[in-house]
PDB file of N, CA and C in Angstrom:
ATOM      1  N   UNK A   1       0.843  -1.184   0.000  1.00  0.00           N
ATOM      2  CA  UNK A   1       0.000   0.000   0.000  1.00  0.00           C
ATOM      3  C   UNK A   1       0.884   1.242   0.000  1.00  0.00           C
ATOM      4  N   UNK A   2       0.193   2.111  -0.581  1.00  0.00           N
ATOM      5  CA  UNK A   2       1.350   3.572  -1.195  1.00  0.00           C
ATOM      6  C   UNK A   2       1.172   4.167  -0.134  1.00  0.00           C
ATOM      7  N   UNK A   3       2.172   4.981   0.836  1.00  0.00           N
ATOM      8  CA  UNK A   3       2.190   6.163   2.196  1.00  0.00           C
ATOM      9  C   UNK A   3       2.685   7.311   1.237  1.00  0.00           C
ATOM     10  N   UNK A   4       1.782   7.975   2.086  1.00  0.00           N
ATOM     11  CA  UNK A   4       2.218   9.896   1.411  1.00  0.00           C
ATOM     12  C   UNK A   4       3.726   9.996   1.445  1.00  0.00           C
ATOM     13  N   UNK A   5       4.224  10.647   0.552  1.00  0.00           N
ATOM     14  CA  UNK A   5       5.562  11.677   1.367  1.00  0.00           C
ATOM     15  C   UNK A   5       5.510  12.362   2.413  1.00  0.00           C
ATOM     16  N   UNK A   6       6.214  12.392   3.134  1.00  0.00           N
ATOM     17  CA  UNK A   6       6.046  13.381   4.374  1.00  0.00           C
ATOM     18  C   UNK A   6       7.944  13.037   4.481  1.00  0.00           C
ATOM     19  N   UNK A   7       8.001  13.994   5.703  1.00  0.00           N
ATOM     20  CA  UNK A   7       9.670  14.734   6.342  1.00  0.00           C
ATOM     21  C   UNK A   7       9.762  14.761   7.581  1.00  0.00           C
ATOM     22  N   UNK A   8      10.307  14.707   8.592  1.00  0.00           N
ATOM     23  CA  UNK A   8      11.350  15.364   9.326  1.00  0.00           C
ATOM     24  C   UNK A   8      12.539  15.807   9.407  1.00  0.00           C
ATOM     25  N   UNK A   9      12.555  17.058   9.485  1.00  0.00           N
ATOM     26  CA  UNK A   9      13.747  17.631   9.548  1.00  0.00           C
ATOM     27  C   UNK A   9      13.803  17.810  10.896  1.00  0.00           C
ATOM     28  N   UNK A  10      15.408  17.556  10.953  1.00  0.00           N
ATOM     29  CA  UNK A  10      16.201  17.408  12.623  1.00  0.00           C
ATOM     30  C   UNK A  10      17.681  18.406  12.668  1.00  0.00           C
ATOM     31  N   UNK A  11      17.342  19.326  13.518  1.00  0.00           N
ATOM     32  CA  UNK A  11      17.876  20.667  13.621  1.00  0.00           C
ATOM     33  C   UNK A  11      18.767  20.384  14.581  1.00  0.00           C
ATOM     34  N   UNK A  12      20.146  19.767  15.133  1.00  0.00           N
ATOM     35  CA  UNK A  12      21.008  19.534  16.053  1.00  0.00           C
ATOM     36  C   UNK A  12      21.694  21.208  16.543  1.00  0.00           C
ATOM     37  N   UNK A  13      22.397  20.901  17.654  1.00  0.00           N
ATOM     38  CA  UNK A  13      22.842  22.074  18.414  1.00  0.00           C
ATOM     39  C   UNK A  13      24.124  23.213  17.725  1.00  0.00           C
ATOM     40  N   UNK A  14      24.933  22.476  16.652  1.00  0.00           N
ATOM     41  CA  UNK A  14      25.276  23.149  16.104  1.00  0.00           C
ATOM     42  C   UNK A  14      25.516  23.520  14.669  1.00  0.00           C
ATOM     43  N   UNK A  15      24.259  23.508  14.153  1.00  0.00           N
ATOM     44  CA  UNK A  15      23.264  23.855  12.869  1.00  0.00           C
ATOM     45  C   UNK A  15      23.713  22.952  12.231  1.00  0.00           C
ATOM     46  N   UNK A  16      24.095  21.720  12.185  1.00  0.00           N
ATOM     47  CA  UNK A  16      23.990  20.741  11.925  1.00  0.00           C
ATOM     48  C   UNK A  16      22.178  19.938  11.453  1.00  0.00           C
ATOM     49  N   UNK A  17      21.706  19.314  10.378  1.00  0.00           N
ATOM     50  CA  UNK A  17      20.513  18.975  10.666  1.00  0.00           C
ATOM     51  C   UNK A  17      20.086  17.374  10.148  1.00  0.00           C
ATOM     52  N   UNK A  18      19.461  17.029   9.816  1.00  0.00           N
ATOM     53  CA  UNK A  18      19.002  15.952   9.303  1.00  0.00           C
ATOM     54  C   UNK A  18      17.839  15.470   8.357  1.00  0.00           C
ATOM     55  N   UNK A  19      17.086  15.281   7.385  1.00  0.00           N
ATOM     56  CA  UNK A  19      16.366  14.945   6.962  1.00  0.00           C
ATOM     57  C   UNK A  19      15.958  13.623   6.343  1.00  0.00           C
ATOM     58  N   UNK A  20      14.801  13.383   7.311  1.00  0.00           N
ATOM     59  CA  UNK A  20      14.391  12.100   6.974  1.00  0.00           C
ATOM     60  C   UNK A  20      13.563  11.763   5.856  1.00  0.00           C
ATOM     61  N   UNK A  21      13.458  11.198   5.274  1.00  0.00           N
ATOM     62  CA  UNK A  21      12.350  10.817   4.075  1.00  0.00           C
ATOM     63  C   UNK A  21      11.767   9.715   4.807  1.00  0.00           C
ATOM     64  N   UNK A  22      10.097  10.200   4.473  1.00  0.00           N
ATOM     65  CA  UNK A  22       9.142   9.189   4.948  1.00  0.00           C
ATOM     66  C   UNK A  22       8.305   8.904   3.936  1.00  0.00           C
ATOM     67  N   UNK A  23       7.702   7.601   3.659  1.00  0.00           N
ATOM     68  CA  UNK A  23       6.788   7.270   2.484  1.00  0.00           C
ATOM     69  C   UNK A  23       7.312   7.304   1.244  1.00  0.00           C
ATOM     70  N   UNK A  24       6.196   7.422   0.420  1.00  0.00           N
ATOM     71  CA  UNK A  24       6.519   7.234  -0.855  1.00  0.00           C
ATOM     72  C   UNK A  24       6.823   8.583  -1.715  1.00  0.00           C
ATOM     73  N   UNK A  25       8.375   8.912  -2.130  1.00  0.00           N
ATOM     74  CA  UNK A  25       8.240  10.469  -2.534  1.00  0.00           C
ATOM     75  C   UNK A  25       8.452   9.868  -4.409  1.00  0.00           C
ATOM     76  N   UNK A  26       7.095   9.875  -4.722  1.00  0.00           N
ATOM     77  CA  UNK A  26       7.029   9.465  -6.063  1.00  0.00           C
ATOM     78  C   UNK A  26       5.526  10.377  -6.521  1.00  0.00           C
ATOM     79  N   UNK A  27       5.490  10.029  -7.972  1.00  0.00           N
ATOM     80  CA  UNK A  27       4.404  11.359  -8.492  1.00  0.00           C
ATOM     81  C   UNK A  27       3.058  11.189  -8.032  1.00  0.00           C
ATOM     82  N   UNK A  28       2.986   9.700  -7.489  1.00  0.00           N
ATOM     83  CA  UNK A  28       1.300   9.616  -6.815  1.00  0.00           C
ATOM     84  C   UNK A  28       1.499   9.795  -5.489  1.00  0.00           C
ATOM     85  N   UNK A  29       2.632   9.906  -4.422  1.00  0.00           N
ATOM     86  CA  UNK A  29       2.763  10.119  -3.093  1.00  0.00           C
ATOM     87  C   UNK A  29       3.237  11.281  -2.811  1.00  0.00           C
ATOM     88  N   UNK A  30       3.358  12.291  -3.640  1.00  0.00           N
ATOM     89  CA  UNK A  30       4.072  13.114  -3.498  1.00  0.00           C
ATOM     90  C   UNK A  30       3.271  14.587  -2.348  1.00  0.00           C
ATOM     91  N   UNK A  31       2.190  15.011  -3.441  1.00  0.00           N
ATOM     92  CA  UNK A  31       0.999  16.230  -3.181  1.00  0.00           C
ATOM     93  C   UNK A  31       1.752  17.344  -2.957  1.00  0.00           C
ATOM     94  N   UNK A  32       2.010  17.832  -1.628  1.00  0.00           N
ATOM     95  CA  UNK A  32       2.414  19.175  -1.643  1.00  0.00           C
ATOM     96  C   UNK A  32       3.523  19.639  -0.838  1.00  0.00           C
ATOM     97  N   UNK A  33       4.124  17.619  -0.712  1.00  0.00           N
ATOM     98  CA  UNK A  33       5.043  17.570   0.092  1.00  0.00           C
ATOM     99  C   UNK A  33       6.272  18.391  -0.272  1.00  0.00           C
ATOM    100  N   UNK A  34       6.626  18.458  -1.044  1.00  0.00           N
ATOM    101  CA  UNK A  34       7.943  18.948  -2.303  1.00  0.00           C
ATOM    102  C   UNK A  34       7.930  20.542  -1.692  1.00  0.00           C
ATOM    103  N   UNK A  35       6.712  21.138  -1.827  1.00  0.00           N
ATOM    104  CA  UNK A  35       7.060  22.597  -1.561  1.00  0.00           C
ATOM    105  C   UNK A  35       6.990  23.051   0.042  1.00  0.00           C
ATOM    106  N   UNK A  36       6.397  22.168   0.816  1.00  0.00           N
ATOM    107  CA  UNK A  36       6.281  22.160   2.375  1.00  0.00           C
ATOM    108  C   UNK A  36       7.654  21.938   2.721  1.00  0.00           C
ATOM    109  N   UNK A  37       8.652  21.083   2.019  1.00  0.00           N
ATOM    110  CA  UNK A  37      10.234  20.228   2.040  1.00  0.00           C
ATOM    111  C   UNK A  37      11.260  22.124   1.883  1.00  0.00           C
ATOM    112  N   UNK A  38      10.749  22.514   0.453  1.00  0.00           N
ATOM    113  CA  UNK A  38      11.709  23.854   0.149  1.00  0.00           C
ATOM    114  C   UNK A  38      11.425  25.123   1.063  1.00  0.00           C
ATOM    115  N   UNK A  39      10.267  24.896   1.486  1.00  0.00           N
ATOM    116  CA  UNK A  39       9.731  25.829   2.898  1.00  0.00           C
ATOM    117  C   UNK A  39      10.633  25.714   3.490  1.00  0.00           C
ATOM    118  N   UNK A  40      10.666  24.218   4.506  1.00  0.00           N
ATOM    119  CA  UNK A  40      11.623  23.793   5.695  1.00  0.00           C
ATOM    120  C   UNK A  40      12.850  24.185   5.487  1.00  0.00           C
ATOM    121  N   UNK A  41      13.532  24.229   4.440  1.00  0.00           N
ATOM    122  CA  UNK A  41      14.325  24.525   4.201  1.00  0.00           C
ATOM    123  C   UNK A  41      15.887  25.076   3.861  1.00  0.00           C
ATOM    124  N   UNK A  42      15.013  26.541   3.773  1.00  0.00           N
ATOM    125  CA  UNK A  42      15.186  27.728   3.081  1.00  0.00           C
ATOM    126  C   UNK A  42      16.367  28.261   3.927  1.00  0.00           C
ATOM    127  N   UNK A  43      16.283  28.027   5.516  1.00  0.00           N
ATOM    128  CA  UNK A  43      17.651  28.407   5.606  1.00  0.00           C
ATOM    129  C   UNK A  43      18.385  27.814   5.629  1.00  0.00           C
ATOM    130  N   UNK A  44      18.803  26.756   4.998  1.00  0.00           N
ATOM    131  CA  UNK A  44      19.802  25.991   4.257  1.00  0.00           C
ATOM    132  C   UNK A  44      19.721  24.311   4.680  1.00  0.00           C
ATOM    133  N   UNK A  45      20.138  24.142   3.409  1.00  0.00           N
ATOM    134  CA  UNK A  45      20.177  22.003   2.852  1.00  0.00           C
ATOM    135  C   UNK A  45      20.543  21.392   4.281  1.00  0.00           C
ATOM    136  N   UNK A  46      20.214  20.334   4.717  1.00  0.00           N
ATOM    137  CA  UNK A  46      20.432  19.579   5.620  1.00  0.00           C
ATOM    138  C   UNK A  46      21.723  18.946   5.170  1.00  0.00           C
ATOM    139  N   UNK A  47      22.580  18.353   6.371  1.00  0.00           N
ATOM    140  CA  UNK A  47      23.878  17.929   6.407  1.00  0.00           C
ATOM    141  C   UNK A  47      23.703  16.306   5.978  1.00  0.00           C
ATOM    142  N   UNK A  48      22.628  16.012   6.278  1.00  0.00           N
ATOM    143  CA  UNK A  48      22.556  14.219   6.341  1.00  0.00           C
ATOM    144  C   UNK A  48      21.218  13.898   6.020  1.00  0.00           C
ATOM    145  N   UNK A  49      20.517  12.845   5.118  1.00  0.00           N
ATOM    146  CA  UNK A  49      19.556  12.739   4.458  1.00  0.00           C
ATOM    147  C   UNK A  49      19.510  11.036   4.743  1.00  0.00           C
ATOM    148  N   UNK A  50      18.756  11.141   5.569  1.00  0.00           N
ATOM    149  CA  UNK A  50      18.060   9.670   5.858  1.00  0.00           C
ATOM    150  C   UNK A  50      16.900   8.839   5.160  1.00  0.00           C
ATOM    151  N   UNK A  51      17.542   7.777   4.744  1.00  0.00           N
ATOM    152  CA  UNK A  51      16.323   7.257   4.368  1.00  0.00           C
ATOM    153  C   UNK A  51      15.621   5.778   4.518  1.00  0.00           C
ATOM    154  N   UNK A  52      15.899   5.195   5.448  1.00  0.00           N
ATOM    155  CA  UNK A  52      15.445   4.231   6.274  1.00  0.00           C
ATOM    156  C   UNK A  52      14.092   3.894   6.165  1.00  0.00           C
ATOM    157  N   UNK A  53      13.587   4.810   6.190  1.00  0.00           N
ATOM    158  CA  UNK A  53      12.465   5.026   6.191  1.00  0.00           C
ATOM    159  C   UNK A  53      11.274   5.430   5.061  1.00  0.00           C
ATOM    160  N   UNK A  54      12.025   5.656   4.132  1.00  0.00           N
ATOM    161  CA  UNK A  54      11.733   5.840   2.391  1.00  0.00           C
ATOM    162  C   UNK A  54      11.769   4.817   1.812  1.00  0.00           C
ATOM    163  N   UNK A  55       9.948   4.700   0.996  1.00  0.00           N
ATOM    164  CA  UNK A  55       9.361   3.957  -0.077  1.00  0.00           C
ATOM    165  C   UNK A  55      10.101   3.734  -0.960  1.00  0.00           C
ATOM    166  N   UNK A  56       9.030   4.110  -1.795  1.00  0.00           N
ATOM    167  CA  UNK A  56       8.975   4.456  -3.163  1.00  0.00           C
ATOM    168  C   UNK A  56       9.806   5.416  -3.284  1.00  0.00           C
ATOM    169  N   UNK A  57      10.305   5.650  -4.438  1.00  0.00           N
ATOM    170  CA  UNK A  57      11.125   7.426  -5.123  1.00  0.00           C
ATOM    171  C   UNK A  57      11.179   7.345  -6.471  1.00  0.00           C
ATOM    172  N   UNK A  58      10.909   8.490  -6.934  1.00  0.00           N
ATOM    173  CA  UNK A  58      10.864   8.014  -8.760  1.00  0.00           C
ATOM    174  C   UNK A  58      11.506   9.616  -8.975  1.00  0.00           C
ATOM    175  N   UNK A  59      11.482   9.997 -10.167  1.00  0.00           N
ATOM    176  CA  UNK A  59      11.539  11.454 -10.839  1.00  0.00           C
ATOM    177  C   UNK A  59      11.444  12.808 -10.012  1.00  0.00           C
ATOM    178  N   UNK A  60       9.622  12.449  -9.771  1.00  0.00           N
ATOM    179  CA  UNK A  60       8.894  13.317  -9.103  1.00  0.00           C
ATOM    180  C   UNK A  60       9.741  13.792  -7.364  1.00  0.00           C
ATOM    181  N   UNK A  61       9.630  12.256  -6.854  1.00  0.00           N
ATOM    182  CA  UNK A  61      10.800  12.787  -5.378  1.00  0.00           C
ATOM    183  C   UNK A  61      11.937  13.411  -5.830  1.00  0.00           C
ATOM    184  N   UNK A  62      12.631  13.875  -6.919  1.00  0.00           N
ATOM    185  CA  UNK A  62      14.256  13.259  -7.147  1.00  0.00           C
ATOM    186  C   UNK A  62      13.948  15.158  -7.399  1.00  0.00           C
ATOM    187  N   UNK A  63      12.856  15.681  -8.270  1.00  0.00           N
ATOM    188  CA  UNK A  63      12.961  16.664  -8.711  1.00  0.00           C
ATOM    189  C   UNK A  63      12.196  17.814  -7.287  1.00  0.00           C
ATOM    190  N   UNK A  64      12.032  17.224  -6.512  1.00  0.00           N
ATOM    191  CA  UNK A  64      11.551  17.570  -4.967  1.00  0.00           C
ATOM    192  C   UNK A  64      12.681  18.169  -4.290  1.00  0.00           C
ATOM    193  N   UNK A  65      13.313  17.104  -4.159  1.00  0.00           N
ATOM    194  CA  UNK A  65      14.612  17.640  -3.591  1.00  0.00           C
ATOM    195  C   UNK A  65      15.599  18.020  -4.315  1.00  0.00           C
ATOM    196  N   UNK A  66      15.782  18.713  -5.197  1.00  0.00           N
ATOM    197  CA  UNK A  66      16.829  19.319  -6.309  1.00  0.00           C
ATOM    198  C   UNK A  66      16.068  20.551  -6.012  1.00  0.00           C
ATOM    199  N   UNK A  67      14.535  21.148  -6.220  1.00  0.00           N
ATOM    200  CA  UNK A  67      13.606  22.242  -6.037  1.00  0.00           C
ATOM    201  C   UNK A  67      13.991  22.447  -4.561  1.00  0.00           C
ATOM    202  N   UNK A  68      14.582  22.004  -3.645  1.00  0.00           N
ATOM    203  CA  UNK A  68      14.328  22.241  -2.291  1.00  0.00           C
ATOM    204  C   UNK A  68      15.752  22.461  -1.453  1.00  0.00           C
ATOM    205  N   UNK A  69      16.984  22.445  -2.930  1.00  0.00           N
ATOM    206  CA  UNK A  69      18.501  22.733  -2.988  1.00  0.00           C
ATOM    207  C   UNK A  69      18.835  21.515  -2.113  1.00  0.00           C
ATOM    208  N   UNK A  70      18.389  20.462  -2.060  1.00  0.00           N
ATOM    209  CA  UNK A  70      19.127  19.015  -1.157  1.00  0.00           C
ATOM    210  C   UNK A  70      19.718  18.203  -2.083  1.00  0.00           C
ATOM    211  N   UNK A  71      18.976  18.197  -3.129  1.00  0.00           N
ATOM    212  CA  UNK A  71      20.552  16.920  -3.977  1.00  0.00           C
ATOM    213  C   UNK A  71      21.496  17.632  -4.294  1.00  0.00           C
ATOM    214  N   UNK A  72      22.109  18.877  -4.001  1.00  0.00           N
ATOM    215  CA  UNK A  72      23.516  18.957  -4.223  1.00  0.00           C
ATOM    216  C   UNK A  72      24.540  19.353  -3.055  1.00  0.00           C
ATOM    217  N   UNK A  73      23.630  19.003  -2.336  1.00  0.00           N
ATOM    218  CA  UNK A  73      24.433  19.395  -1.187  1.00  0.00           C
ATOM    219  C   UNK A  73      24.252  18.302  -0.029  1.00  0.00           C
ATOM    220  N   UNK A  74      23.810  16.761  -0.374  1.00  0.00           N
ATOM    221  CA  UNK A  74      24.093  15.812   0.355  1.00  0.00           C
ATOM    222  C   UNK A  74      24.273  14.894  -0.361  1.00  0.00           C
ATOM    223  N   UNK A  75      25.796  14.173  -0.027  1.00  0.00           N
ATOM    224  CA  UNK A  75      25.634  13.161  -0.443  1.00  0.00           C
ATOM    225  C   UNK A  75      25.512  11.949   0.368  1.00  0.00           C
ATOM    226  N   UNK A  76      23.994  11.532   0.362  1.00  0.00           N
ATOM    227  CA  UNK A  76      23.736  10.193   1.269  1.00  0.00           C
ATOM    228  C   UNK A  76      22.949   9.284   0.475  1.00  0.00           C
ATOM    229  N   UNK A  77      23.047   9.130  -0.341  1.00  0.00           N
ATOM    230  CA  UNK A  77      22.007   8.026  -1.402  1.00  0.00           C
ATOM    231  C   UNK A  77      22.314   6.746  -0.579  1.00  0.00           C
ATOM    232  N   UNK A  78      23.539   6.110  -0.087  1.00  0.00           N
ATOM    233  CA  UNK A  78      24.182   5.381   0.003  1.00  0.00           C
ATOM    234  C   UNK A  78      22.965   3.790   0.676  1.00  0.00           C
ATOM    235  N   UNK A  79      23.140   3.007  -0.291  1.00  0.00           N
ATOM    236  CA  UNK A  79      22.077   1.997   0.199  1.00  0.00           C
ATOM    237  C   UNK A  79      20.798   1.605  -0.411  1.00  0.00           C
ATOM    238  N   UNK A  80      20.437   3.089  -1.252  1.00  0.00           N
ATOM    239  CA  UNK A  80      19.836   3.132  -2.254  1.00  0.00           C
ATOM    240  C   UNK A  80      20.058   3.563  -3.665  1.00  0.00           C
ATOM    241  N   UNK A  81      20.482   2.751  -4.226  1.00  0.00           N
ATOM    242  CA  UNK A  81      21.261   2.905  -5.738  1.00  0.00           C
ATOM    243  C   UNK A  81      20.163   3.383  -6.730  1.00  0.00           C
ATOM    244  N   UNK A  82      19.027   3.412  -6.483  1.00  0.00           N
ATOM    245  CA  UNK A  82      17.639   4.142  -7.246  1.00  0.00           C
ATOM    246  C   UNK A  82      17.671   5.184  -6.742  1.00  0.00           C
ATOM    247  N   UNK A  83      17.814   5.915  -5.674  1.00  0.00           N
ATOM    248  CA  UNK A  83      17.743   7.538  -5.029  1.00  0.00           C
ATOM    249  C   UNK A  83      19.482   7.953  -5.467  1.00  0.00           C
ATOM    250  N   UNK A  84      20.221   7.637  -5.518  1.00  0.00           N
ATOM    251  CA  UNK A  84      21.503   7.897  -5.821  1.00  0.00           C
ATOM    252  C   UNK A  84      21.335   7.993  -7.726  1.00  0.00           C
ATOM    253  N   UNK A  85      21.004   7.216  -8.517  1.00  0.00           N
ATOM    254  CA  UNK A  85      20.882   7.234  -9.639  1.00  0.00           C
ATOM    255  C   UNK A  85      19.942   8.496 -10.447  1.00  0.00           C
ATOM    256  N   UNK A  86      18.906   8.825  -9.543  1.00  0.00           N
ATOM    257  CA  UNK A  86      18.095   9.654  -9.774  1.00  0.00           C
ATOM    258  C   UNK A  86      18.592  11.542  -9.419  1.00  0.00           C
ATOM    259  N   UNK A  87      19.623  11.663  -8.376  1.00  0.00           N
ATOM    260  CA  UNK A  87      19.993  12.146  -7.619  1.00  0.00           C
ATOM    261  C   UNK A  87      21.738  12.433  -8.836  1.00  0.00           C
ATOM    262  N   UNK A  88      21.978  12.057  -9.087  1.00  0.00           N
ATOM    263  CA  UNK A  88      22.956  12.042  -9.771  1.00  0.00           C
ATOM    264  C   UNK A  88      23.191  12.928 -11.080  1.00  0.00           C
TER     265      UNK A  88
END
């Protein structure tokens, strides 16, 4: 069964942060997650990009986080050779 996209972002003590991917960040799980993601943001890309916890990912996630300045400024695909390929 398909889960929305959704996030946490994790803000450590010295602006250090984290972002998790939750669900499915693909073009049917996506909705309005992508621009709620470049909101969170805005004052700058997270250090570490988790995804443990991430579905699905196709295009649609890949062009989410490129819109939201995170694929060039983490490199954590690692584990997932489909989010790394897309991401690339």
């Amino acid at each position: 069964m398909a889960r929305p996209a959704d996030f946490e972002l994790h803000r450590g003590e010295h602006g250090s942060s984290a972002l998790v991917l939750l669900g499915d960040w693909t073009a049917m799980g996506l909705g309005r997650t992508g621009a709620r993601l470049a909101a969170a943001t805005r004052a700058g890309p997270p250090r570490a990009l988790i995804l443990h916890q991430l579905g699905g990912f196709d295009t649609a996630g890949a062009v989410a986080l490129r819109d939201a300045g995170i694929a060039a400024s983490v490199d954590a695909a690692s584990g997932r050779p489909d989010v790394q390929a897309l991401l690339a």
